[in-house]
Protein backbone atom coordinates (compact mmCIF):
# COMPACT_ATOMS: atom_id res chain seq x y z
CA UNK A 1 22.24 58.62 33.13
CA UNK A 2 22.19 61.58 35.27
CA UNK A 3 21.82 58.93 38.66
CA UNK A 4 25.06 58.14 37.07
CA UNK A 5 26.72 61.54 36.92
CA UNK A 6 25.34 62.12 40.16
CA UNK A 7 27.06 58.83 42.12
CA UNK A 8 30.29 58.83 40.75
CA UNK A 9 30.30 63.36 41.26
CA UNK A 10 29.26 62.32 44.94
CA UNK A 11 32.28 59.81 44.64
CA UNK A 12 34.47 61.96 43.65
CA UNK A 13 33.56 64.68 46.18
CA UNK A 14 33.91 61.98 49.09
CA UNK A 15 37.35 61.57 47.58
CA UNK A 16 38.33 64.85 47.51
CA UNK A 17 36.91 65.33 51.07
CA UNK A 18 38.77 62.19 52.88
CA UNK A 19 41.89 63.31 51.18
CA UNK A 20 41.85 66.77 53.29
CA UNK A 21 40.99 65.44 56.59
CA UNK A 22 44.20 63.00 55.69
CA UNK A 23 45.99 65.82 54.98
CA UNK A 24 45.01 67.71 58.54
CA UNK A 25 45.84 64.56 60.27
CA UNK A 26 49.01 64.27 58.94
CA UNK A 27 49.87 67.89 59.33
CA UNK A 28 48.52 67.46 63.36
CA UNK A 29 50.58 63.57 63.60
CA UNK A 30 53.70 66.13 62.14
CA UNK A 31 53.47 68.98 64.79
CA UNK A 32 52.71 66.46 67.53
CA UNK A 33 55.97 64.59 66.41
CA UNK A 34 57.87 67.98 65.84
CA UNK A 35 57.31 68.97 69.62
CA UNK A 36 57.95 65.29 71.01
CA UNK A 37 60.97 65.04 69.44
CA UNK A 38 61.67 68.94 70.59
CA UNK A 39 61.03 68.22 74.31
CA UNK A 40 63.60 65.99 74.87
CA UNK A 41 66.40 68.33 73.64
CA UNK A 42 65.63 70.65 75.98
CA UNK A 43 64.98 69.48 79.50
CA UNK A 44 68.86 67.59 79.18
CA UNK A 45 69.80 70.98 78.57
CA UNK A 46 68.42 72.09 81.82
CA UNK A 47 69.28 69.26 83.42
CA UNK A 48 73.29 69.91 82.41
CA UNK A 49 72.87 73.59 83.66
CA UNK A 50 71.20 72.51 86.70
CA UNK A 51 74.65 69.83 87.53
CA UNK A 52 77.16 72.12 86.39
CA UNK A 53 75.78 74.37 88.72
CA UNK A 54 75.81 72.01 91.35
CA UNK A 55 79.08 70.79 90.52
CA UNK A 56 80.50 75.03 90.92
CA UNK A 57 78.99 74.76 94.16
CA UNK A 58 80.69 71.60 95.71
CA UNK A 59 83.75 72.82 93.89
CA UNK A 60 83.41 76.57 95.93
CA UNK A 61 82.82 74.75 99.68
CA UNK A 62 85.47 72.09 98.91
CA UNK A 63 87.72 74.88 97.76
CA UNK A 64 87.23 77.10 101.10
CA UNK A 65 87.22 73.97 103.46
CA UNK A 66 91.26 72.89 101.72
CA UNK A 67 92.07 76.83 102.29
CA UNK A 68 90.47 76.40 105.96
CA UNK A 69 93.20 73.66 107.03
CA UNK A 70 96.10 75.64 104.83
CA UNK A 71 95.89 79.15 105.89
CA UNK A 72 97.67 81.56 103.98
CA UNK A 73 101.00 83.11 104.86
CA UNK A 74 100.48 86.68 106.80
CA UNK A 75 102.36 89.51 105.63
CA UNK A 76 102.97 92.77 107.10
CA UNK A 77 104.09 95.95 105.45
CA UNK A 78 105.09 99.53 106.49
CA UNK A 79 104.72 102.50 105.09
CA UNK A 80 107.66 105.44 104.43
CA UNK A 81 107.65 106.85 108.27
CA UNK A 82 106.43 103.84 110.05
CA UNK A 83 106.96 100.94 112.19
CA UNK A 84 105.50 98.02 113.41
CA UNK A 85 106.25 95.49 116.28
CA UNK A 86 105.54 91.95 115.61
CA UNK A 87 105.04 89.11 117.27
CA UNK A 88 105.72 85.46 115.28
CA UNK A 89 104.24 82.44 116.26
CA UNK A 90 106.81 80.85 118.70
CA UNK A 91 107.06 84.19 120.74
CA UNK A 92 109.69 85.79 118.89
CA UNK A 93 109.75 89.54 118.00
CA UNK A 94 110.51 91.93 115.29
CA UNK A 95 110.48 95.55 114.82
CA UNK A 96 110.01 95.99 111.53
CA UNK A 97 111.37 99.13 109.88
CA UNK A 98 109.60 101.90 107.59
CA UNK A 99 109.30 100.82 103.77
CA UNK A 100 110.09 96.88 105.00
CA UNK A 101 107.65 93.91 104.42
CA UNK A 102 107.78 90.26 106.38
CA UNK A 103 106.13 86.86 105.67
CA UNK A 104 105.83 84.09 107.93
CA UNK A 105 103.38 81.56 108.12
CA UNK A 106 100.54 82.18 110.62
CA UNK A 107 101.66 78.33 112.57
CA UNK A 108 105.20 76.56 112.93
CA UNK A 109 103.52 73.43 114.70
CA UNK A 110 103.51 71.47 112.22
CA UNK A 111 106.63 73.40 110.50
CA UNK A 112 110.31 71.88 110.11
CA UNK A 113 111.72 75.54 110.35
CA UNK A 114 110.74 78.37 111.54
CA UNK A 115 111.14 81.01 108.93
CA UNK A 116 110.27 84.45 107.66
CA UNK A 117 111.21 86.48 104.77
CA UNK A 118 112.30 89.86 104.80
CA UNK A 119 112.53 92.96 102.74
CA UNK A 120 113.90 96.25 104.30
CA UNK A 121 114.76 96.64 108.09
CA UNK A 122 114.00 94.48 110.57
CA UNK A 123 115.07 94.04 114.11
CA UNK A 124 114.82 90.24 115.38
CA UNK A 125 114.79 89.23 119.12
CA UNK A 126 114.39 85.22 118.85
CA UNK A 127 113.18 82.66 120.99
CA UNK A 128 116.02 80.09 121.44
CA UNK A 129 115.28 76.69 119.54
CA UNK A 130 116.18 74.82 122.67
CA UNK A 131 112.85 75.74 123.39
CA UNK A 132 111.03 75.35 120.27
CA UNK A 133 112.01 71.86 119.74
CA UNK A 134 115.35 72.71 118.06
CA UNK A 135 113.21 73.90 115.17
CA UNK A 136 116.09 75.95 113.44
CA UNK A 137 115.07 80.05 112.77
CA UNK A 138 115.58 80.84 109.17
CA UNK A 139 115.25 84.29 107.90
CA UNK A 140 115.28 84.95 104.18
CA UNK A 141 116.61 87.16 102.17
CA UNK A 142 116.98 88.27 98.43
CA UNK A 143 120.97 87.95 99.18
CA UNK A 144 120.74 84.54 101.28
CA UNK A 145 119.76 83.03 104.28
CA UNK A 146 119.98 83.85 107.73
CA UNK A 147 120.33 80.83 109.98
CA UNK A 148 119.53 81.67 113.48
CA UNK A 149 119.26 79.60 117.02
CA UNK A 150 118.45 82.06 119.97
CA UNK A 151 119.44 85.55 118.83
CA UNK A 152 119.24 89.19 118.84
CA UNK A 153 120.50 90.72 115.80
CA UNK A 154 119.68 93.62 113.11
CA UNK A 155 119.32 93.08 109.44
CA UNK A 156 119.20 95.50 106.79
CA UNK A 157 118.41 94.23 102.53
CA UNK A 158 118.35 97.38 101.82
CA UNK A 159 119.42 98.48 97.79
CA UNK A 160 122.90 98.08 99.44
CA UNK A 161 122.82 94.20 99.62
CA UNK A 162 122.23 92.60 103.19
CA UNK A 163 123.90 93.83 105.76
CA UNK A 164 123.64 91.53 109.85
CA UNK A 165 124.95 93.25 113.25
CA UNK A 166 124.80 90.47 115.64
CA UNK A 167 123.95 91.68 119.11
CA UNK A 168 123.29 88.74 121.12
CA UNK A 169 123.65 84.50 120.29
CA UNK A 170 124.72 82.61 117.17
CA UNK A 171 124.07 83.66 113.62
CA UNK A 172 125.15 81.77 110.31
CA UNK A 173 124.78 83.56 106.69
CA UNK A 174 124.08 81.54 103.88
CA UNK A 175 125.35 83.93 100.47
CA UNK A 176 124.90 82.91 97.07
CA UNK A 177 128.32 81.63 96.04
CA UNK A 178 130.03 81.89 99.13
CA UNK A 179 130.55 79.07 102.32
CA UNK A 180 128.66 79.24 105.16
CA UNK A 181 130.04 82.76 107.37
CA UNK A 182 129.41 82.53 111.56
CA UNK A 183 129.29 85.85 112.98
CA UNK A 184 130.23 86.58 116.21
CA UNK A 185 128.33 88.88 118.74
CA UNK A 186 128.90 92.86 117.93
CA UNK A 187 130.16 92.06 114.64
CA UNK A 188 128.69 93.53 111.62
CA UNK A 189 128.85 91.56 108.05
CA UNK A 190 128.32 93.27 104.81
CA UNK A 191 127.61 91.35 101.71
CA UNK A 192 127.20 93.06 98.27
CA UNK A 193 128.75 90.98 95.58
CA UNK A 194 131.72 90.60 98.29
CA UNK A 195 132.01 90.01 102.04
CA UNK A 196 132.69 92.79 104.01
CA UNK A 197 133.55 92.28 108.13
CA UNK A 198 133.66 94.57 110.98
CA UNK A 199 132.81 95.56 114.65
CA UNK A 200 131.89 98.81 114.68
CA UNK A 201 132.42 101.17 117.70
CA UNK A 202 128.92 102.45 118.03
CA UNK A 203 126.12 99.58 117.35
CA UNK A 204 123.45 102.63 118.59
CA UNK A 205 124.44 103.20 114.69
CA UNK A 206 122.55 100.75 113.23
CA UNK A 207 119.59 99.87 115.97
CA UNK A 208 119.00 103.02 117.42
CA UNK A 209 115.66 103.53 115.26
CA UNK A 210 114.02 100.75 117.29
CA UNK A 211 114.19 103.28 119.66
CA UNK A 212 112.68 105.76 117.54
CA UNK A 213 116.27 107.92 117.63
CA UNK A 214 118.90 108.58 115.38
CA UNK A 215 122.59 107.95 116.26
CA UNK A 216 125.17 109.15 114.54
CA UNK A 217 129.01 108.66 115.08
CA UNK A 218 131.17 110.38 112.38
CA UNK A 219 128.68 109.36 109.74
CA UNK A 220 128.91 110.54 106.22
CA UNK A 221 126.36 112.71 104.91
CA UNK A 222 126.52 109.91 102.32
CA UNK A 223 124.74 107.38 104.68
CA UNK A 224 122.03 110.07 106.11
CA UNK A 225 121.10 110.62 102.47
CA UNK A 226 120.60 106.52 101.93
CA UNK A 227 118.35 107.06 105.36
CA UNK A 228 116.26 109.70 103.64
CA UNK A 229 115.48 108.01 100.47
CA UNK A 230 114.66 104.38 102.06
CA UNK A 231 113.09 105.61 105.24
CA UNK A 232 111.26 108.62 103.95
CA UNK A 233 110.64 108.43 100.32
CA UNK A 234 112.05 111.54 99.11
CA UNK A 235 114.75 111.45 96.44
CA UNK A 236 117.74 113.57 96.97
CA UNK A 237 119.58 115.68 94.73
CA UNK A 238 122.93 117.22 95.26
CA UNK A 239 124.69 120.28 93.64
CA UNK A 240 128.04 119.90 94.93
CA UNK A 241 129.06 115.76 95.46
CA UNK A 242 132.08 116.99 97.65
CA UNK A 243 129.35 117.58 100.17
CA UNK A 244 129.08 113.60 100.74
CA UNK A 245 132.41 113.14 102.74
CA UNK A 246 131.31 115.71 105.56
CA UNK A 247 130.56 113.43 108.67
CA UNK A 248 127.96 113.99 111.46
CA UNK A 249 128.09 112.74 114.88
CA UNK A 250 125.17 113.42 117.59
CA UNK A 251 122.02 111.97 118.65
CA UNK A 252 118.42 112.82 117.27
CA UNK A 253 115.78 111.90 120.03
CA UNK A 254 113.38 112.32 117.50
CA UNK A 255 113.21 110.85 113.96
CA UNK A 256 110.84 113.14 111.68
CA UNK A 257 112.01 114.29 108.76
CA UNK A 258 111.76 117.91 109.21
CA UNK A 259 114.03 117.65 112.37
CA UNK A 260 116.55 115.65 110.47
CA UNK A 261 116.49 118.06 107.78
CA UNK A 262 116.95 120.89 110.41
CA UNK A 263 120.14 119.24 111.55
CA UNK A 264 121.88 118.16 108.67
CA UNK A 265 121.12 121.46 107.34
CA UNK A 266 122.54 123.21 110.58
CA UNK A 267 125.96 120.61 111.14
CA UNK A 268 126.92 120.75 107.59
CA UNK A 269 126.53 124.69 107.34
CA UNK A 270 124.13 124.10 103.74
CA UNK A 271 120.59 124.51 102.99
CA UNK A 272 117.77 121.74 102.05
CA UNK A 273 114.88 122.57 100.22
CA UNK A 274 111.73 120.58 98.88
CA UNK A 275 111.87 121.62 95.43
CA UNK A 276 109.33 119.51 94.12
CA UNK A 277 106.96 116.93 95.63
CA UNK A 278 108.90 113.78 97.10
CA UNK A 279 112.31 115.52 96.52
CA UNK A 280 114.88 117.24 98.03
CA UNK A 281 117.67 119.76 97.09
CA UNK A 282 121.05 120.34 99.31
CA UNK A 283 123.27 122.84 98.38
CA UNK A 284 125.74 125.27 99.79
């Protein structure tokens, strides 16, 4: 009887003991399957970092290769004080006045027009289209167009609209709302919500600054006060608006300020102060 006991106890140990080992192989077959099935879902997710880098990176050099063949426009600007001369792409010329900008594309070659676009004061001396292929010279404007073949001429966009003395060739505006104006050579053209036409005695007037000189022939202290605030910065107060119909005529070999000041302050018989920083006071 107690052979007995002992078999089936030994039995039932064995039983006990295979079941464990079971249970560590199933618990190893479990991890080993956790980290199989694991693996895979993370090398794709390296694999999808790793292209969509790649993919940034032909994206950047194809990016800077388009920009390469289609260069960006250039643009010059000047500060209060300053000018610049520039020189386009077909040869042409432009002094550009202080607080003005201009844009033109660094090639015409390939370009139906040749064009620019202005803001300020600038001072054109263009190369005839004759010899540029009869590429017409467009220059543009916030008012309109200025349609140009082989031409000197001044233009001015200016707070005060857009204002063209033609010194030399053919010029055509194009205005909002209005037909197509020719102007002829020393005639000046005014357009602020209406056409304005004129040849003015003096042109030194209005292009003397390429010169770096002031010319003034019976012009309202108005119109020197404009020059001050566009050209200089400064804003300008007045105490006495009677003072705006006194006139000035002379020449100033010398633009600065100061000097200006001096002789406005010295013609009209009144005194200008700098009463705070960028602005000016003129009394009596």
């Amino acid at each position: 009887m107690e052979e007995e006991k002992r078999f089936l106890h030994k039995q039932h140990f064995n039983v006990h003991q295979t079941s464990a080992e079971q249970k560590a192989r199933m618990w190893q077959e479990i991890e080993a399957q956790m980290h199989i099935k694991g693996t895979p879902a993370f090398y794709p997710t390296l694999r999808i970092v790793k292209w969509a880098l790649s993919a940034a990176a032909i994206s950047a050099i194809l990016f800077f290769t388009i920009l390469s063949f289609f260069p960006s426009d250039i643009y010059h600007q000047t500060a209060f004080a300053e000018m610049q001369n520039i020189g386009l792409p077909d040869g042409s010329e432009v002094v550009l006045n202080a607080n003005s900008s201009l844009k033109y594309s660094p090639s015409w070659k390939n370009k139906e027009v040749r064009e620019v676009w202005l803001e300020g004061e600038g001072h054109f001396s263009v190369i005839s289209a004759k010899k540029r292929s009869d590429k017409p010279f467009v220059v543009h404007t916030s008012q309109g167009d200025i349609k140009v073949t082989g031409t000197v001429f001044n233009a001015n966009t200016r707070d005060r609209g857009l204002r063209v003395l033609l010194t030399e060739g053919v010029v055509e505006l194009l205005l909002e709302n209005q037909k197509a104006v020719q102007v002829q050579e020393g005639e000046l053209v005014s357009y602020r919500k209406e056409l304005k036409r004129g040849f003015p005695k003096n042109t030194a007037v209005f292009t003397s600054w390429t010169q770096k000189q002031l010319v003034f022939d019976d012009t309202p202290l108005s119109h020197s006060i404009n020059f001050i605030e566009e050209h200089y910065g400064y804003e300008v107060q007045l105490n006495d608006e009677e003072l705006l119909n006194r006139k000035l005529t002379g020449t100033l070999p010398n633009p600065n300020l100061d000097v200006l000041l001096k002789a406005i302050a010295n013609a009209f018989d009144i005194k200008v102060k700098r009463t705070k920083e960028n602005t000016l006071t003129i009394e009596k």
